[in-house]
N, C-alpha and C. Protein backbone atom coordinates (compact mmCIF):
# COMPACT_ATOMS: atom_id res chain seq x y z
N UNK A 1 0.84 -1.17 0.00
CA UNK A 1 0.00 0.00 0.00
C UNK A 1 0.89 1.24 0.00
N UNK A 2 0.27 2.10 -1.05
CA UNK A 2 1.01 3.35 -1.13
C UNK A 2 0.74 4.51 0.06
N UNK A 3 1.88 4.79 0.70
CA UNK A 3 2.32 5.98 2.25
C UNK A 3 1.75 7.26 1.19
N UNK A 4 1.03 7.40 1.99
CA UNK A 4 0.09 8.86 1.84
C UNK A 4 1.88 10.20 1.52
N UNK A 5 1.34 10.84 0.38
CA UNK A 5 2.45 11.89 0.53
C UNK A 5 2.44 12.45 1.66
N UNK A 6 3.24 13.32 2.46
CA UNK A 6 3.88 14.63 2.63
C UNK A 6 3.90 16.12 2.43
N UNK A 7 3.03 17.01 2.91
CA UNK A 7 2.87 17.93 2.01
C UNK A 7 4.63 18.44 2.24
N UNK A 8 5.60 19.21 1.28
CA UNK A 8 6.76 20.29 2.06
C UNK A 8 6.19 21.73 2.65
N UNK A 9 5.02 22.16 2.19
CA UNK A 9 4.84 23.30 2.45
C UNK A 9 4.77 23.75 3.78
N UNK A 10 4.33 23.08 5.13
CA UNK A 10 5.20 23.47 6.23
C UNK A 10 6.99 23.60 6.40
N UNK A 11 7.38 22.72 5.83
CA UNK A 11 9.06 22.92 5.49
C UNK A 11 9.11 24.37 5.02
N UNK A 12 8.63 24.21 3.72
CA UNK A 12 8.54 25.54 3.21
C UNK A 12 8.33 27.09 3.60
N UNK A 13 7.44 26.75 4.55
CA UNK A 13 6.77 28.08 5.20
C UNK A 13 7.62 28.20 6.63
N UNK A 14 7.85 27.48 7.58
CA UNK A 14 9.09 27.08 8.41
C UNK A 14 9.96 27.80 7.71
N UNK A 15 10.95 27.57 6.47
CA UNK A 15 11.98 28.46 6.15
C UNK A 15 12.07 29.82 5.68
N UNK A 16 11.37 30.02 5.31
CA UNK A 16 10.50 31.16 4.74
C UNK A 16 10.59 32.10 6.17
N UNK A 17 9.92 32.07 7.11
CA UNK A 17 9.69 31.99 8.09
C UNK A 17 11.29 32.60 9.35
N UNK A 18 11.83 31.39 9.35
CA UNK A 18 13.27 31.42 9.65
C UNK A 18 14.09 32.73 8.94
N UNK A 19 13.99 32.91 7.71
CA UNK A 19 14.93 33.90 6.92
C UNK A 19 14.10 35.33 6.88
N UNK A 20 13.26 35.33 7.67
CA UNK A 20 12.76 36.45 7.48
C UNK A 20 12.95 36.65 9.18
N UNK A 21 12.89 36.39 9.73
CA UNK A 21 13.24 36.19 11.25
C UNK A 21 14.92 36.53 11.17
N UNK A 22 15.73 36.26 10.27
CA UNK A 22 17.09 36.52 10.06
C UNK A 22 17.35 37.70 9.58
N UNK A 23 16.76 38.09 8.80
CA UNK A 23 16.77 38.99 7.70
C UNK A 23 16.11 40.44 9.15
N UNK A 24 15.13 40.19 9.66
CA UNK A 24 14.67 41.48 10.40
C UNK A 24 16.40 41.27 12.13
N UNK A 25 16.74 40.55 12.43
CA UNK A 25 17.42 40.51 13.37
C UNK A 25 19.05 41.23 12.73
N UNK A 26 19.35 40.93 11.48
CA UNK A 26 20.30 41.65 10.76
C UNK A 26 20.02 42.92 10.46
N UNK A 27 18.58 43.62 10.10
CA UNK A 27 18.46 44.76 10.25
C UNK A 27 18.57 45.50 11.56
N UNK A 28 18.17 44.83 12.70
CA UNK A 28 17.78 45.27 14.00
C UNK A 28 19.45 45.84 14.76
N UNK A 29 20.57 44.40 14.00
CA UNK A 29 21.56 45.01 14.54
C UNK A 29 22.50 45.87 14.09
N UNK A 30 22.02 46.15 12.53
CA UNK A 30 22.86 47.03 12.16
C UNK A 30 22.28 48.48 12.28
N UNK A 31 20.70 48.82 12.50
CA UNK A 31 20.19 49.93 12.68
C UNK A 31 20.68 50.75 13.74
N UNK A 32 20.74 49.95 15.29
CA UNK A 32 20.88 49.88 16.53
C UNK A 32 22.06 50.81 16.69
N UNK A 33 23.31 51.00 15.43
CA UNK A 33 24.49 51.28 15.42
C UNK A 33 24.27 53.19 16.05
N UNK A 34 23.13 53.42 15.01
CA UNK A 34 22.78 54.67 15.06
C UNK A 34 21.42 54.98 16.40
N UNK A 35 21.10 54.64 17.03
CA UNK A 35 20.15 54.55 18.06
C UNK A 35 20.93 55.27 19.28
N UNK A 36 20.64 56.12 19.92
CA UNK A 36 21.19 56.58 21.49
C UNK A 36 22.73 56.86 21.17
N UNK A 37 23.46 56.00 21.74
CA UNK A 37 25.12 56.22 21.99
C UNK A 37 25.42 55.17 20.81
N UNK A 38 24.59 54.85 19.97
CA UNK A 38 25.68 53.57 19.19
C UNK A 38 26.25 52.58 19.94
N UNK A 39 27.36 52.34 19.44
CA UNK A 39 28.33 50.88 19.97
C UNK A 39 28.96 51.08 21.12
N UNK A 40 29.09 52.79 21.08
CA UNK A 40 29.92 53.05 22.05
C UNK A 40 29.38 53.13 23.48
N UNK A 41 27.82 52.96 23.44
CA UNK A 41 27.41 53.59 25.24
C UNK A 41 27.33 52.07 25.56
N UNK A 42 27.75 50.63 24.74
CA UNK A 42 27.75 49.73 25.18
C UNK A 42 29.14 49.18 26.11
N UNK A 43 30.30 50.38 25.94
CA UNK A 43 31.09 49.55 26.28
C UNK A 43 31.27 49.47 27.48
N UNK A 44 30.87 50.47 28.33
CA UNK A 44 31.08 50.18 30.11
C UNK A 44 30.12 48.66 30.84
N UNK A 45 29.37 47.98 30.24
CA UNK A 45 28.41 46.71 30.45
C UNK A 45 29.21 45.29 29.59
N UNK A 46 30.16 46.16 28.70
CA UNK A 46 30.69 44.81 27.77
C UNK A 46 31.51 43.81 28.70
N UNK A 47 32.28 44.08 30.18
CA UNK A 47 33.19 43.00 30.45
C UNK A 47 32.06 42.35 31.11
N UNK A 48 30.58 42.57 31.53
CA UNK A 48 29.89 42.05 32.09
C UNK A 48 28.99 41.11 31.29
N UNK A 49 28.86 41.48 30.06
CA UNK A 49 28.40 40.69 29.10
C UNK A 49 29.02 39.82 28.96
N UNK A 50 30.48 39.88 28.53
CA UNK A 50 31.10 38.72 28.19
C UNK A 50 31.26 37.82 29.52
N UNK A 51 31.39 38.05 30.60
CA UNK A 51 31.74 37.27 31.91
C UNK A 51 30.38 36.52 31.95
N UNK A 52 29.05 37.28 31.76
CA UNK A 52 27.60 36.12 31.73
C UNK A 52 27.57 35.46 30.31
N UNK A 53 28.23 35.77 28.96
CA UNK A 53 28.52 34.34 28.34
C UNK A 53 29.37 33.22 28.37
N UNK A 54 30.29 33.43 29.30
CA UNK A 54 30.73 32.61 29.77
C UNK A 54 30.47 31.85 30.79
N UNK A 55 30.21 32.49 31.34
CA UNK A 55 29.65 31.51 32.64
C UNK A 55 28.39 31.04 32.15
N UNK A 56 27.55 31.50 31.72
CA UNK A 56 26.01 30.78 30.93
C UNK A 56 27.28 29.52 30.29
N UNK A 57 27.57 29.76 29.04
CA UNK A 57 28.41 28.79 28.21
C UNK A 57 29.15 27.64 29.09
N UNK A 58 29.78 27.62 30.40
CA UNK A 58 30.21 27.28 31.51
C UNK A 58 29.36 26.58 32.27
N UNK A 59 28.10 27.06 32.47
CA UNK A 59 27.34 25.92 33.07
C UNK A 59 26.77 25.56 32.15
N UNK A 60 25.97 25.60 31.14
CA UNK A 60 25.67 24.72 30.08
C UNK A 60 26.64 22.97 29.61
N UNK A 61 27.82 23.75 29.76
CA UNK A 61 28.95 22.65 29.76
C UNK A 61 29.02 21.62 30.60
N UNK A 62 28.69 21.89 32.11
CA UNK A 62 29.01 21.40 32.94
C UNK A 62 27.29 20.59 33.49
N UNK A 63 26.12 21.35 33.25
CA UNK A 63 25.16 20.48 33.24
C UNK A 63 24.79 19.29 31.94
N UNK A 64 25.47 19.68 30.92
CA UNK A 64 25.88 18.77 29.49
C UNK A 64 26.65 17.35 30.36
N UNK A 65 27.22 17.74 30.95
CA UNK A 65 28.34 16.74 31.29
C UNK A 65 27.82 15.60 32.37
N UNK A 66 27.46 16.24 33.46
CA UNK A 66 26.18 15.29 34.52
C UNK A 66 25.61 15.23 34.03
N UNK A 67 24.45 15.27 32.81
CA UNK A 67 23.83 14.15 32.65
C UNK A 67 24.20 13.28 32.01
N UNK A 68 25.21 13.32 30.46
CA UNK A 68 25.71 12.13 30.53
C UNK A 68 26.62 11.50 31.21
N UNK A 69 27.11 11.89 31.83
CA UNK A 69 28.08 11.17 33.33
C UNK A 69 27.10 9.99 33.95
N UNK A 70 25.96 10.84 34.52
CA UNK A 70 24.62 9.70 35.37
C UNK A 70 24.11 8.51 34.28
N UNK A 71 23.99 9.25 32.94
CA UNK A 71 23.14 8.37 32.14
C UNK A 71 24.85 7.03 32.08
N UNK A 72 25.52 7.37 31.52
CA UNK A 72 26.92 6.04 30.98
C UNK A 72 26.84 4.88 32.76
N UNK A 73 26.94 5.99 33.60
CA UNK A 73 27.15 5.36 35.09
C UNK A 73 26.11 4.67 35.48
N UNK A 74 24.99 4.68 35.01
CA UNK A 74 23.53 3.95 35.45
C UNK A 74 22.44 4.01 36.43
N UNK A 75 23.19 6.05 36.75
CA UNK A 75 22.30 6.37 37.73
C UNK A 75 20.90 7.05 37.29
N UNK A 76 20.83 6.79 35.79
CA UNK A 76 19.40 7.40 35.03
C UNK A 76 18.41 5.55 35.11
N UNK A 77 18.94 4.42 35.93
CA UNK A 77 18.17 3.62 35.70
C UNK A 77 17.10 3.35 36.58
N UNK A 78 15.72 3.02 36.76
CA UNK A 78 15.03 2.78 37.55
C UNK A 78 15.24 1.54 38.67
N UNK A 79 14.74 2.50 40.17
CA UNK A 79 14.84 1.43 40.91
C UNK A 79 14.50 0.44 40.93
N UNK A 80 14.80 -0.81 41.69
CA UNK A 80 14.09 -1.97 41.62
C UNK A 80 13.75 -2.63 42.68
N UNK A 81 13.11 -2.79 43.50
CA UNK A 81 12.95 -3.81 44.46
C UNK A 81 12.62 -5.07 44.73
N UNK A 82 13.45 -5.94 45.39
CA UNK A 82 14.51 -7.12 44.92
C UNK A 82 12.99 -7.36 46.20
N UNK A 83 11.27 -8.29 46.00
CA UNK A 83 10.35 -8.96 46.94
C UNK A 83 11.05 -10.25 47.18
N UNK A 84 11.83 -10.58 46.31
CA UNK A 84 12.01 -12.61 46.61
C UNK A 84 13.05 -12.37 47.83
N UNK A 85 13.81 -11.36 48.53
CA UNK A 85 14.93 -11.70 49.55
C UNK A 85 14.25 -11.33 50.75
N UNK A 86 13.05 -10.86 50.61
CA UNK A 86 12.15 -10.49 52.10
C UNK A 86 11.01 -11.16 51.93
N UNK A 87 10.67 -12.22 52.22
CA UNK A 87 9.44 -13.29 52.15
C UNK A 87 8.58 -12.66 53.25
């Protein structure tokens, strides 16, 4: 039996979608240049920016890591309780 097509047009509209979402975030940051102080009233907040992408990036890493640590080690497995050794 023939599998029912597929329409792509969610694919389609999804990308569509995506590049226009790209396309307004590339305007947003190059407009921004000229807005208030420009680039420049950003720079007294910049070592603070970069210190919270790192540390965001830093624990991301490190909660990446416990869970597969628990999952390889077998502490993601369900308990079990062993009725046949307590009659």
């Amino acid at each position: 039996m023939d599998q029912p097509r597929r329409s792509s047009l969610p694919w389609i509209a999804a990308f569509i979608g995506l590049a226009l979402f790209g396309a307004f975030i590339g305007w947003a940051f190059y407009a921004s240049e000229s807005l208030g102080g420009g680039w420049e009233s950003l720079r007294p907040i910049l070592p603070a920016v970069i210190i919270g992408m790192i540390a965001v990036g830093g624990l991301t890493g490190v909660l990446m890591w416990l869970a597969f640590y628990s999952s390889r080690n077998g502490y993601d497995e369900p308990f079990e309780f062993d009725d046949d050794a307590n009659p």
